[in-house]
N, C-alpha and C. Protein backbone atom coordinates (compact mmCIF):
# COMPACT_ATOMS: atom_id res chain seq x y z
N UNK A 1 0.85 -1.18 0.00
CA UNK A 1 0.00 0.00 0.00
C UNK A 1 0.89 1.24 0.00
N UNK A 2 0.36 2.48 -0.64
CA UNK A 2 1.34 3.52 -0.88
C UNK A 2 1.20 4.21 0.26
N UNK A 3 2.40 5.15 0.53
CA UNK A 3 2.08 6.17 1.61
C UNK A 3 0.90 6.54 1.75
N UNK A 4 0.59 7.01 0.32
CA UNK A 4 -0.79 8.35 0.53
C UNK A 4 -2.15 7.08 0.97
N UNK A 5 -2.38 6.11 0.43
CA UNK A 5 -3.19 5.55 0.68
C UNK A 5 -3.30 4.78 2.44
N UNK A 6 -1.84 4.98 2.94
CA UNK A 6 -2.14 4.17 4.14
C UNK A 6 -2.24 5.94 4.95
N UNK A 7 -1.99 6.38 4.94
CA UNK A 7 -2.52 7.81 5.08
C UNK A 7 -3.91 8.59 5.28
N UNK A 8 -4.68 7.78 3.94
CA UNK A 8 -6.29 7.64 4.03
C UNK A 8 -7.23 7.35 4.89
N UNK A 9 -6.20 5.81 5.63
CA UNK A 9 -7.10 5.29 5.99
C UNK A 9 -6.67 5.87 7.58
N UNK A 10 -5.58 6.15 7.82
CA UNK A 10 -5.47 6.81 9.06
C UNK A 10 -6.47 8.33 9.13
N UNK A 11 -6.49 8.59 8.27
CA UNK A 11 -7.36 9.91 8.31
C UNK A 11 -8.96 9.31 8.21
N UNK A 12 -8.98 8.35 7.99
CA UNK A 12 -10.57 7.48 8.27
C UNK A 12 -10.64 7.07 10.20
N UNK A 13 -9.65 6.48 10.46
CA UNK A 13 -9.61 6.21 11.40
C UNK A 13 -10.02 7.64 12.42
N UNK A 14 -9.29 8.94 12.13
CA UNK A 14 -8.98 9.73 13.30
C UNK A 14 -10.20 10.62 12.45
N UNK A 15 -11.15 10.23 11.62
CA UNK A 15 -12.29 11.26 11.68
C UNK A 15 -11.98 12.70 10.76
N UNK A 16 -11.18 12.39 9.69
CA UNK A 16 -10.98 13.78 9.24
C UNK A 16 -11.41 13.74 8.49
N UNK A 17 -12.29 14.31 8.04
CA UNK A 17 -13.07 14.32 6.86
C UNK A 17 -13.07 15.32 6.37
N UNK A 18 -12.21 16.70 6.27
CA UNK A 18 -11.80 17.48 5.28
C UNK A 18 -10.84 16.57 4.42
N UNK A 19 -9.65 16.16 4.69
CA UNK A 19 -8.86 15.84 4.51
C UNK A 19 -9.43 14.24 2.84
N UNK A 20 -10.56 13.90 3.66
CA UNK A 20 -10.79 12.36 2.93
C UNK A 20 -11.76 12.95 1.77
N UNK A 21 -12.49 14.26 2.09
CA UNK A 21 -13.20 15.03 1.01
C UNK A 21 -12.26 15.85 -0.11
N UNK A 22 -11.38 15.75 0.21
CA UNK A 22 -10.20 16.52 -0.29
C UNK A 22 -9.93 14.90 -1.56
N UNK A 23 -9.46 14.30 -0.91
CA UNK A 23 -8.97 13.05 -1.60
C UNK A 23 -9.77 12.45 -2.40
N UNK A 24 -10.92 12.46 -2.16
CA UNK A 24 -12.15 12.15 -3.08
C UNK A 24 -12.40 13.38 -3.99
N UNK A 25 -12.43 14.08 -3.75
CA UNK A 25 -12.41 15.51 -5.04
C UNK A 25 -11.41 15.10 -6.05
N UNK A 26 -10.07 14.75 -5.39
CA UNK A 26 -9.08 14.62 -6.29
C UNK A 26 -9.15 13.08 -7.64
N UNK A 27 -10.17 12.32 -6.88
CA UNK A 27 -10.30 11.29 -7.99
C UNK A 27 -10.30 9.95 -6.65
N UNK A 28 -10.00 10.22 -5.59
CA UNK A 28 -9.69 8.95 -5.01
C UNK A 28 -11.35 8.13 -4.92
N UNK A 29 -11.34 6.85 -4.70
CA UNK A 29 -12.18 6.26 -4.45
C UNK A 29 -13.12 5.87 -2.56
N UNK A 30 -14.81 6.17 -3.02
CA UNK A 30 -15.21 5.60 -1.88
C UNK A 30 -14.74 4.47 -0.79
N UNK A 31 -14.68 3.96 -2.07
CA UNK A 31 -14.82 2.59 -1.17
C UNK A 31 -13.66 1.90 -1.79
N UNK A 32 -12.77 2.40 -1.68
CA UNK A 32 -11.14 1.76 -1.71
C UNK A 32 -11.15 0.97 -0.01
N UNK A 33 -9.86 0.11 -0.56
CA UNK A 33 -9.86 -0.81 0.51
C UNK A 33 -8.35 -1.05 1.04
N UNK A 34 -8.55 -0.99 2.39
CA UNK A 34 -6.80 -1.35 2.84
C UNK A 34 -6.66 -2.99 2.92
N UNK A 35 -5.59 -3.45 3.30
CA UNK A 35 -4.64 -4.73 2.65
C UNK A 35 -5.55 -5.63 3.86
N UNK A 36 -6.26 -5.07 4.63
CA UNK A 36 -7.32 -6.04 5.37
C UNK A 36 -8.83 -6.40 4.78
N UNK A 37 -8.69 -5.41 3.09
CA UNK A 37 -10.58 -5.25 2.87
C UNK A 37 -11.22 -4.19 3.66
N UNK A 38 -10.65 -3.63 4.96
CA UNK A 38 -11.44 -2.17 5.57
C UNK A 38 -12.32 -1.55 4.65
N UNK A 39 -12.67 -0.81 4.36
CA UNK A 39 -13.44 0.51 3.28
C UNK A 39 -12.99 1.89 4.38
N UNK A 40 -13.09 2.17 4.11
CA UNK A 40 -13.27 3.76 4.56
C UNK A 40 -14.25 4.02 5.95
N UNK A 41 -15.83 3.63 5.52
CA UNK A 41 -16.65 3.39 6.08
C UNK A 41 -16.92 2.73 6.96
N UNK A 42 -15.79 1.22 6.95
CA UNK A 42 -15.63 0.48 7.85
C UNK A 42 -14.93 1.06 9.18
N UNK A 43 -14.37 1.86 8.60
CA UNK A 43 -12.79 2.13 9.85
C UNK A 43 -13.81 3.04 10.55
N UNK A 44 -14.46 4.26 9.45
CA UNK A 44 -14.54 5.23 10.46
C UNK A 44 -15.93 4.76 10.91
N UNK A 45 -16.65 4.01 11.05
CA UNK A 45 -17.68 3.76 12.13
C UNK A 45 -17.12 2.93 13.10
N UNK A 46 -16.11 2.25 12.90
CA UNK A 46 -15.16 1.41 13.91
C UNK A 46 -14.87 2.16 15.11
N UNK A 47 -14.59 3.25 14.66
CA UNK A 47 -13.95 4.31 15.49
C UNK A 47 -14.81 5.57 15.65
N UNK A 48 -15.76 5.93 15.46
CA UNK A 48 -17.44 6.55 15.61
C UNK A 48 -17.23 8.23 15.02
N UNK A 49 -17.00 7.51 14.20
CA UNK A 49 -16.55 9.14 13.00
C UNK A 49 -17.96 9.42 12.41
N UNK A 50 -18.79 9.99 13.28
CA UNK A 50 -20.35 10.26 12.83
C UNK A 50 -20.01 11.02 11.52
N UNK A 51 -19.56 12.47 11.48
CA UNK A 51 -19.74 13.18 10.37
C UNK A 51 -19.13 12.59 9.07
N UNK A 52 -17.98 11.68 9.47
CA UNK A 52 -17.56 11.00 8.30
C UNK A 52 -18.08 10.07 7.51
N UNK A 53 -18.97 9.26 8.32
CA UNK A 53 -19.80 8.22 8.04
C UNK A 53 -20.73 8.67 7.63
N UNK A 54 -21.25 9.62 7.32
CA UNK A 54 -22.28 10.66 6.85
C UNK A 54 -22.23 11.32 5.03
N UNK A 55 -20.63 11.61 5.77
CA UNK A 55 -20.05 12.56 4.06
C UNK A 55 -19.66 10.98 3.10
N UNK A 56 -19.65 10.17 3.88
CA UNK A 56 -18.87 8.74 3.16
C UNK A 56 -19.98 8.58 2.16
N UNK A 57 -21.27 8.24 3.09
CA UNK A 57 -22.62 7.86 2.32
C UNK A 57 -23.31 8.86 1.41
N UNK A 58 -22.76 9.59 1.65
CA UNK A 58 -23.14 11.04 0.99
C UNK A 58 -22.79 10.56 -0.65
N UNK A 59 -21.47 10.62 -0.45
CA UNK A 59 -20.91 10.19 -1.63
C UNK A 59 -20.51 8.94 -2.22
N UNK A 60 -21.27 8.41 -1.48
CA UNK A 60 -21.50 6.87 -2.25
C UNK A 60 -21.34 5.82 -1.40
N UNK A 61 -20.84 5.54 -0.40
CA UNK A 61 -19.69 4.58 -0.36
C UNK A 61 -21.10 3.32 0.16
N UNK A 62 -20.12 1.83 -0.26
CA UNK A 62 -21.22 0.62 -0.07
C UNK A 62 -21.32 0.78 1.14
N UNK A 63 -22.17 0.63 2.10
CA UNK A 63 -23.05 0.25 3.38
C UNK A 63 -22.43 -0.98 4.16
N UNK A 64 -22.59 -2.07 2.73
CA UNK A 64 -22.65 -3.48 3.79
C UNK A 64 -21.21 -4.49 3.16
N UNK A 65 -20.28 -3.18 2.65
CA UNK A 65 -19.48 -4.10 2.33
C UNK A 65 -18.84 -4.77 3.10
N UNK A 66 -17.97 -6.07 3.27
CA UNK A 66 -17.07 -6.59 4.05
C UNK A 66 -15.75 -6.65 4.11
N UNK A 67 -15.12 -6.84 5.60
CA UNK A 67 -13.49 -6.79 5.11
C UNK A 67 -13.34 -8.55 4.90
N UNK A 68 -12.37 -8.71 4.93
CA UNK A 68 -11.28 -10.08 4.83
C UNK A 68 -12.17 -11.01 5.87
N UNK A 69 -12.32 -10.17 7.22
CA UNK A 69 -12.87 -11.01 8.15
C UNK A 69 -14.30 -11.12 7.81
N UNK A 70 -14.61 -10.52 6.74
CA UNK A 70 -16.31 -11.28 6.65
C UNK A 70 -17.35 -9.78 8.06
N UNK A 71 -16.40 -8.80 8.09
CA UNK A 71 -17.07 -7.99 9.15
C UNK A 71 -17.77 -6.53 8.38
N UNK A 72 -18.91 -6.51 9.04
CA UNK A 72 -19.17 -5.44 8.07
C UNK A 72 -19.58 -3.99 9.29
N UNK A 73 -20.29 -2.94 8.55
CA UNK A 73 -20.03 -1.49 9.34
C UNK A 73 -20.96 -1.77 10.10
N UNK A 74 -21.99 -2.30 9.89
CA UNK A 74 -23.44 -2.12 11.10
C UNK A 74 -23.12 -3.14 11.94
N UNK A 75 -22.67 -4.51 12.02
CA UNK A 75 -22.09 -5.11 12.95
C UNK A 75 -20.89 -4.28 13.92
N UNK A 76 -20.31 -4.02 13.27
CA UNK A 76 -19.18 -3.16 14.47
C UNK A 76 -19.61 -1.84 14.92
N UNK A 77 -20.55 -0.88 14.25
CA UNK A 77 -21.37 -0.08 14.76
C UNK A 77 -22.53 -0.62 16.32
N UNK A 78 -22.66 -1.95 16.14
CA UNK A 78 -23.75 -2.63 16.95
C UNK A 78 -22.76 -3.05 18.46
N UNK A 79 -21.51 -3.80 18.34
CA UNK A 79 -20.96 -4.16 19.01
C UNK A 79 -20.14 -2.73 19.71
N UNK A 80 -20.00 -2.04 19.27
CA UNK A 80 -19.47 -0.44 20.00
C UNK A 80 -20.41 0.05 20.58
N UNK A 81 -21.82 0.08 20.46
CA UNK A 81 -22.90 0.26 21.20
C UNK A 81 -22.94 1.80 20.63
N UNK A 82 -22.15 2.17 19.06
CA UNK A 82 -22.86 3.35 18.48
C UNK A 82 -23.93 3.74 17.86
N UNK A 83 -24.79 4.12 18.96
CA UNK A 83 -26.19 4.38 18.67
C UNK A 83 -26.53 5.17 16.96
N UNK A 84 -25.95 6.37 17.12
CA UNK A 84 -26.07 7.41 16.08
C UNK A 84 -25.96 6.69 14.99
N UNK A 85 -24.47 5.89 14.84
CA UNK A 85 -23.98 5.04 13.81
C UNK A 85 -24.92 3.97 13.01
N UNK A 86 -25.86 3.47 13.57
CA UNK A 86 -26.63 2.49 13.90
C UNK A 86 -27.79 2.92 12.88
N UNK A 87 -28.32 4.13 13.64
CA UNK A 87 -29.14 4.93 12.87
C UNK A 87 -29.04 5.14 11.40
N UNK A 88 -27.92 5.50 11.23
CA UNK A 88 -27.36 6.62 10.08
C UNK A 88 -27.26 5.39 9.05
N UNK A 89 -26.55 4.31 9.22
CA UNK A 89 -26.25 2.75 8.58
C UNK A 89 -27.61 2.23 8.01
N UNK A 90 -28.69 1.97 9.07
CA UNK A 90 -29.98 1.52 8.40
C UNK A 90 -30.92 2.62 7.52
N UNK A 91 -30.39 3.91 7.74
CA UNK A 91 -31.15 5.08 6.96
C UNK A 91 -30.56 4.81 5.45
N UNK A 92 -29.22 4.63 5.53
CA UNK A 92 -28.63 4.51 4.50
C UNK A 92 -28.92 2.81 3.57
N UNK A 93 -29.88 2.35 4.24
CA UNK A 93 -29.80 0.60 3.31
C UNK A 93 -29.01 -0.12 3.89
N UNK A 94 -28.17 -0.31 5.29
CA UNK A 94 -27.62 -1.37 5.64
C UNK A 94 -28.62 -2.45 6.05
N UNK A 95 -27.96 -3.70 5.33
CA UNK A 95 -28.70 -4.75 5.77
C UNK A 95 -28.86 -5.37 7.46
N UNK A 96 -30.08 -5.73 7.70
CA UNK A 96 -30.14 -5.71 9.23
C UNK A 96 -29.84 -6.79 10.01
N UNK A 97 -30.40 -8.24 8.66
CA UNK A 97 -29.79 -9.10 9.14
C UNK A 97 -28.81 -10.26 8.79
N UNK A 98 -27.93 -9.42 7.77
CA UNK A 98 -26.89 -10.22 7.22
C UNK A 98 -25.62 -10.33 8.77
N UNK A 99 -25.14 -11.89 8.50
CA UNK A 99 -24.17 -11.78 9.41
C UNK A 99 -22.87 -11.89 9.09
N UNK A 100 -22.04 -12.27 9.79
CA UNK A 100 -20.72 -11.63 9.85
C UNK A 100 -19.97 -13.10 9.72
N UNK A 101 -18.66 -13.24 9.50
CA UNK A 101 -17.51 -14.11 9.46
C UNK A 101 -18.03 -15.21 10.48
N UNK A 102 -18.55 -14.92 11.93
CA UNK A 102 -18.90 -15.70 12.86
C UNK A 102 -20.20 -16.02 13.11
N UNK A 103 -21.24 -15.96 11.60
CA UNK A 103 -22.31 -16.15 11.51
C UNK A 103 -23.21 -15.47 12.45
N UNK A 104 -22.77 -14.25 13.06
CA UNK A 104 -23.83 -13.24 14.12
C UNK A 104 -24.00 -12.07 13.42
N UNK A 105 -25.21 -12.17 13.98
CA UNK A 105 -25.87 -10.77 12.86
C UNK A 105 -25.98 -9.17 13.78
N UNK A 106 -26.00 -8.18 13.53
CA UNK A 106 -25.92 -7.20 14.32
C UNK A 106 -26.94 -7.08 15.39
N UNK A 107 -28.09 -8.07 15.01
CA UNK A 107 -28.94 -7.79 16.69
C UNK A 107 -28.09 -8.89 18.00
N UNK A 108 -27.42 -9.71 17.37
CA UNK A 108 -26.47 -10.76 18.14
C UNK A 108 -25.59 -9.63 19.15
N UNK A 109 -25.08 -8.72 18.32
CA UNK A 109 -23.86 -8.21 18.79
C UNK A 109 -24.53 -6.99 19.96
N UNK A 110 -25.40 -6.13 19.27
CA UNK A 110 -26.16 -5.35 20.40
C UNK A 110 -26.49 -6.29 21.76
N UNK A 111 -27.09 -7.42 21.26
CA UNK A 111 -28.12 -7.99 22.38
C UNK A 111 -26.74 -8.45 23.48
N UNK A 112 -25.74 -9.03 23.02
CA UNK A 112 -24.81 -9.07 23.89
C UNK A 112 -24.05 -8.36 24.58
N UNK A 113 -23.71 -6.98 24.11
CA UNK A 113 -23.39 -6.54 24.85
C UNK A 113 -24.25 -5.55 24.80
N UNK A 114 -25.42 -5.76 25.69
CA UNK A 114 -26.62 -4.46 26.52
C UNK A 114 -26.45 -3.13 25.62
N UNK A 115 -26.86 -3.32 24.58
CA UNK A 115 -27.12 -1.86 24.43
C UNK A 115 -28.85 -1.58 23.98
N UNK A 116 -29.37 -1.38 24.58
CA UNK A 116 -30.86 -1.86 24.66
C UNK A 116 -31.27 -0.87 23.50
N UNK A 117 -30.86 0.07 23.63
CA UNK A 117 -31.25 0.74 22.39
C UNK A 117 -31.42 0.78 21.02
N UNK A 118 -29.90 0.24 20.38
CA UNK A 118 -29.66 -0.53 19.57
C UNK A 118 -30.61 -1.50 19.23
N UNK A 119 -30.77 -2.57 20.15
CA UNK A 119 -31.86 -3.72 20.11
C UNK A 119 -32.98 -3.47 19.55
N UNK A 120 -33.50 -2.09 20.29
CA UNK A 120 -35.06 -1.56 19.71
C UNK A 120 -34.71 -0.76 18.34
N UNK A 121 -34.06 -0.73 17.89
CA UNK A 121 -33.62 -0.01 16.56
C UNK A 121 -33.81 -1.09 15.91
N UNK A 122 -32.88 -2.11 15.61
CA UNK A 122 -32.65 -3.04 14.50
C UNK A 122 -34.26 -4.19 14.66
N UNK A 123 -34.39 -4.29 15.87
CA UNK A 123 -36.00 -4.83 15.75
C UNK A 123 -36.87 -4.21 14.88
N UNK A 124 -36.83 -2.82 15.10
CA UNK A 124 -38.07 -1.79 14.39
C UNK A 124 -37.53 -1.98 13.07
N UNK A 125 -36.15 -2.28 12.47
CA UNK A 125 -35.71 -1.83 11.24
C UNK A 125 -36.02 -3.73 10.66
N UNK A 126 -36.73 -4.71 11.88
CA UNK A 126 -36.96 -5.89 10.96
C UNK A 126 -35.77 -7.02 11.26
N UNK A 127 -34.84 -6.62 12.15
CA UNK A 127 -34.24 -7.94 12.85
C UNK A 127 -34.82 -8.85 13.08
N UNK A 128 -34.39 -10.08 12.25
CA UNK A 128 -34.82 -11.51 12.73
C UNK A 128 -34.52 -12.18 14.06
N UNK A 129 -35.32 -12.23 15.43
CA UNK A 129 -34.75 -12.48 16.53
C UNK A 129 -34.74 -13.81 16.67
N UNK A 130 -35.27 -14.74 15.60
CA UNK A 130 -34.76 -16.38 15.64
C UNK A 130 -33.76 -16.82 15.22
N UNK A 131 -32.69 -15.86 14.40
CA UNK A 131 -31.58 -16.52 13.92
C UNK A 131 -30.99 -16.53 14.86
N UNK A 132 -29.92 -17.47 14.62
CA UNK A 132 -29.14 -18.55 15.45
C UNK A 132 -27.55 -19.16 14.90
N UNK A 133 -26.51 -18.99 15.90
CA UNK A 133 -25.33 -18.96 15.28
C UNK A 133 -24.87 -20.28 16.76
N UNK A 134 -23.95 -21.17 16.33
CA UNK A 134 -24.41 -22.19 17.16
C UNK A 134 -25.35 -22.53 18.59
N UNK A 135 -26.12 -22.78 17.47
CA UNK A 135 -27.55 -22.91 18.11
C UNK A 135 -28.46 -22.01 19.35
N UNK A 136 -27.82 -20.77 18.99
CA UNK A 136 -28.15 -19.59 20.14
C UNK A 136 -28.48 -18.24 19.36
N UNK A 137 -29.83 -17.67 19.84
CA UNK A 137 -30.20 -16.65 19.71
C UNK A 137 -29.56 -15.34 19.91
N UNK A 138 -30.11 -14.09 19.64
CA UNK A 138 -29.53 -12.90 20.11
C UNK A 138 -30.41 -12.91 22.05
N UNK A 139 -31.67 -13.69 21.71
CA UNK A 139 -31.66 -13.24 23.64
C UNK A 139 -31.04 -14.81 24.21
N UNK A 140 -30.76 -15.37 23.68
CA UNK A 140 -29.77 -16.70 24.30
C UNK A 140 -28.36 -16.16 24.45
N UNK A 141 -27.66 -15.32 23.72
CA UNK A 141 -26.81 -14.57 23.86
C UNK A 141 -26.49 -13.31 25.15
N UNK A 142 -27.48 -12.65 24.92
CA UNK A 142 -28.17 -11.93 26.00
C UNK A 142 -28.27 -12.23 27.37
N UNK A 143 -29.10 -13.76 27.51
CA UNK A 143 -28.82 -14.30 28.68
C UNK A 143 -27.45 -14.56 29.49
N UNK A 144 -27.00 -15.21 27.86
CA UNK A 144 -25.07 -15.40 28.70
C UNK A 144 -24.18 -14.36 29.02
N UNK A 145 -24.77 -13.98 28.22
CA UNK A 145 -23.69 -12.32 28.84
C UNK A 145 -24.11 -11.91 29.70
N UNK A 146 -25.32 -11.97 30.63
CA UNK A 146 -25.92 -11.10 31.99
C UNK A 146 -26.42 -9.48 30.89
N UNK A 147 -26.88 -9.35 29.82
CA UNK A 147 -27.60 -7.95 29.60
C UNK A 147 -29.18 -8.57 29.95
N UNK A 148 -28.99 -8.11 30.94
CA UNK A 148 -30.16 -8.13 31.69
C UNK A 148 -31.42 -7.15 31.33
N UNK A 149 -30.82 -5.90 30.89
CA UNK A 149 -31.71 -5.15 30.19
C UNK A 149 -32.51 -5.48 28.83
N UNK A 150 -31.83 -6.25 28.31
CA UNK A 150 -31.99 -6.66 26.76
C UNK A 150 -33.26 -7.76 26.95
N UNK A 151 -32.85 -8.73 27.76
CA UNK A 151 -33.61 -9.72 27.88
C UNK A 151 -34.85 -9.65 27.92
N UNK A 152 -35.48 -8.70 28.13
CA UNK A 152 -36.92 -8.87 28.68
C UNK A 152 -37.65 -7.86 26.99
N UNK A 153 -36.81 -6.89 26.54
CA UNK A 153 -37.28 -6.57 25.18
C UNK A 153 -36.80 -7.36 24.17
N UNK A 154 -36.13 -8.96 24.19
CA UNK A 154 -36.15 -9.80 23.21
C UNK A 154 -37.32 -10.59 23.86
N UNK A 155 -37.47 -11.40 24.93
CA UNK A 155 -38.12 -12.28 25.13
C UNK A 155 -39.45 -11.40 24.61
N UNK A 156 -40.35 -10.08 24.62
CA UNK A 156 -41.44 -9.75 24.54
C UNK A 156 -41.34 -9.84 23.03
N UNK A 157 -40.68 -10.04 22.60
CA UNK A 157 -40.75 -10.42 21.14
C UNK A 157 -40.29 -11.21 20.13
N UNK A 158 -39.64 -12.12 20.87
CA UNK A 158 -39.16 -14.05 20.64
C UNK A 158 -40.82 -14.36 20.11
N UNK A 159 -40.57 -14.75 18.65
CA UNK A 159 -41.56 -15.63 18.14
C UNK A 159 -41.45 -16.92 18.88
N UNK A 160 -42.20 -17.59 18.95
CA UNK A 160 -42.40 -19.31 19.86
C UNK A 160 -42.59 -20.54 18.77
C-alpha cells in the first residue's frame, strides 16, 4: 500500500473528513480498501466518525461491504454500542440481518453486549430475533452475557 493511501485510511480512522473530502475531489475512491478489505466506512464507524460516516454515504460509499474477516459497518457499529452510527447505517440501506464471518448478525452483537437501544432499533428496522449462530439466539446470547436489560425486550418479542 502507498504512503498516501495508508494515510487515508489513518485519516478514516482519526475522523478527518476534510482531509478524505479533499482526496475524493481529487479522484480517489469511496470505497477503496486497505490490505485487510477495511473501506473507509468500515474504519470510520469502527472508530465513531459520525460526520464521516455521513459525508462517506453522501458520496456513495457501499453500506454493507465486508473486510477479509467477513465484518461489516453495522455489525461493528452494533458491538461499539454506536447508537447514532446504527441509525445513520440503516437510513442509508444497511442490511439488518446479514451476518458476519462468525455467523452473528448485528442484533447478536447489540443484544450481547446491553445496548438496549440498539436492540429496539434493528428490531423496528426488521431484525430476525430467531436466527441462530451455534444454536443460540440474540436473547440466548443476551442471557449469557448477563444484559439483563436486553432480555426482557427480546423475550417480549421471541416468536415461539
Amino acid at each position: 500500500m502507498t504512503h498516501l493511501a495508508q494515510d487515508i485510511f489513518d485519516d478514516a480512522r482519526a475522523g478527518r473528513t476534510p482531509e478524505i473530502c479533499q482526496w475524493l475531489d481529487q479522484g480517489g475512491d469511496v470505497n477503496a480498501r486497505n490490505e485487510r478489505g477495511d473501506t473507509l466506512v468500515l474504519l470510520a464507524v469502527y472508530y465513531g466518525r459520525v460526520e464521516l460516516v455521513k459525508e462517506l454515504i453522501r458520496q456513495g460509499a457501499e453500506v454493507d461491504a465486508r473486510n477479509h474477516n467477513g465484518q461489516r459497518a453495522l455489525a461493528g457499529a452494533c458491538f461499539k454500542g454506536f447508537t447514532p452510527l446504527v441509525e445513520i447505517l440503516l437510513d442509508a440501506g444497511a442490511s439488518v440481518n446479514e451476518d458476519d464471518a462468525e455467523l452473528k448478525t448485528p442484533l447478536m452483537y447489540a443484544a450481547s453486549y446491553e445496548h438496549v437501544g440498539i436492540v429496539k432499533l434493528l428490531l423496528n428496522a426488521g431484525a430476525q430475533v430467531n436466527a441462530k449462530v451455534d444454536g443460540k439466539t440474540a436473547l440466548d446470547l443476551a442471557r449469557d452475557n448477563l444484559a439483563h436489560e436486553v432480555v426482557p425486550v427480546l423475550e417480549a418479542v421471541t416468536e415461539t
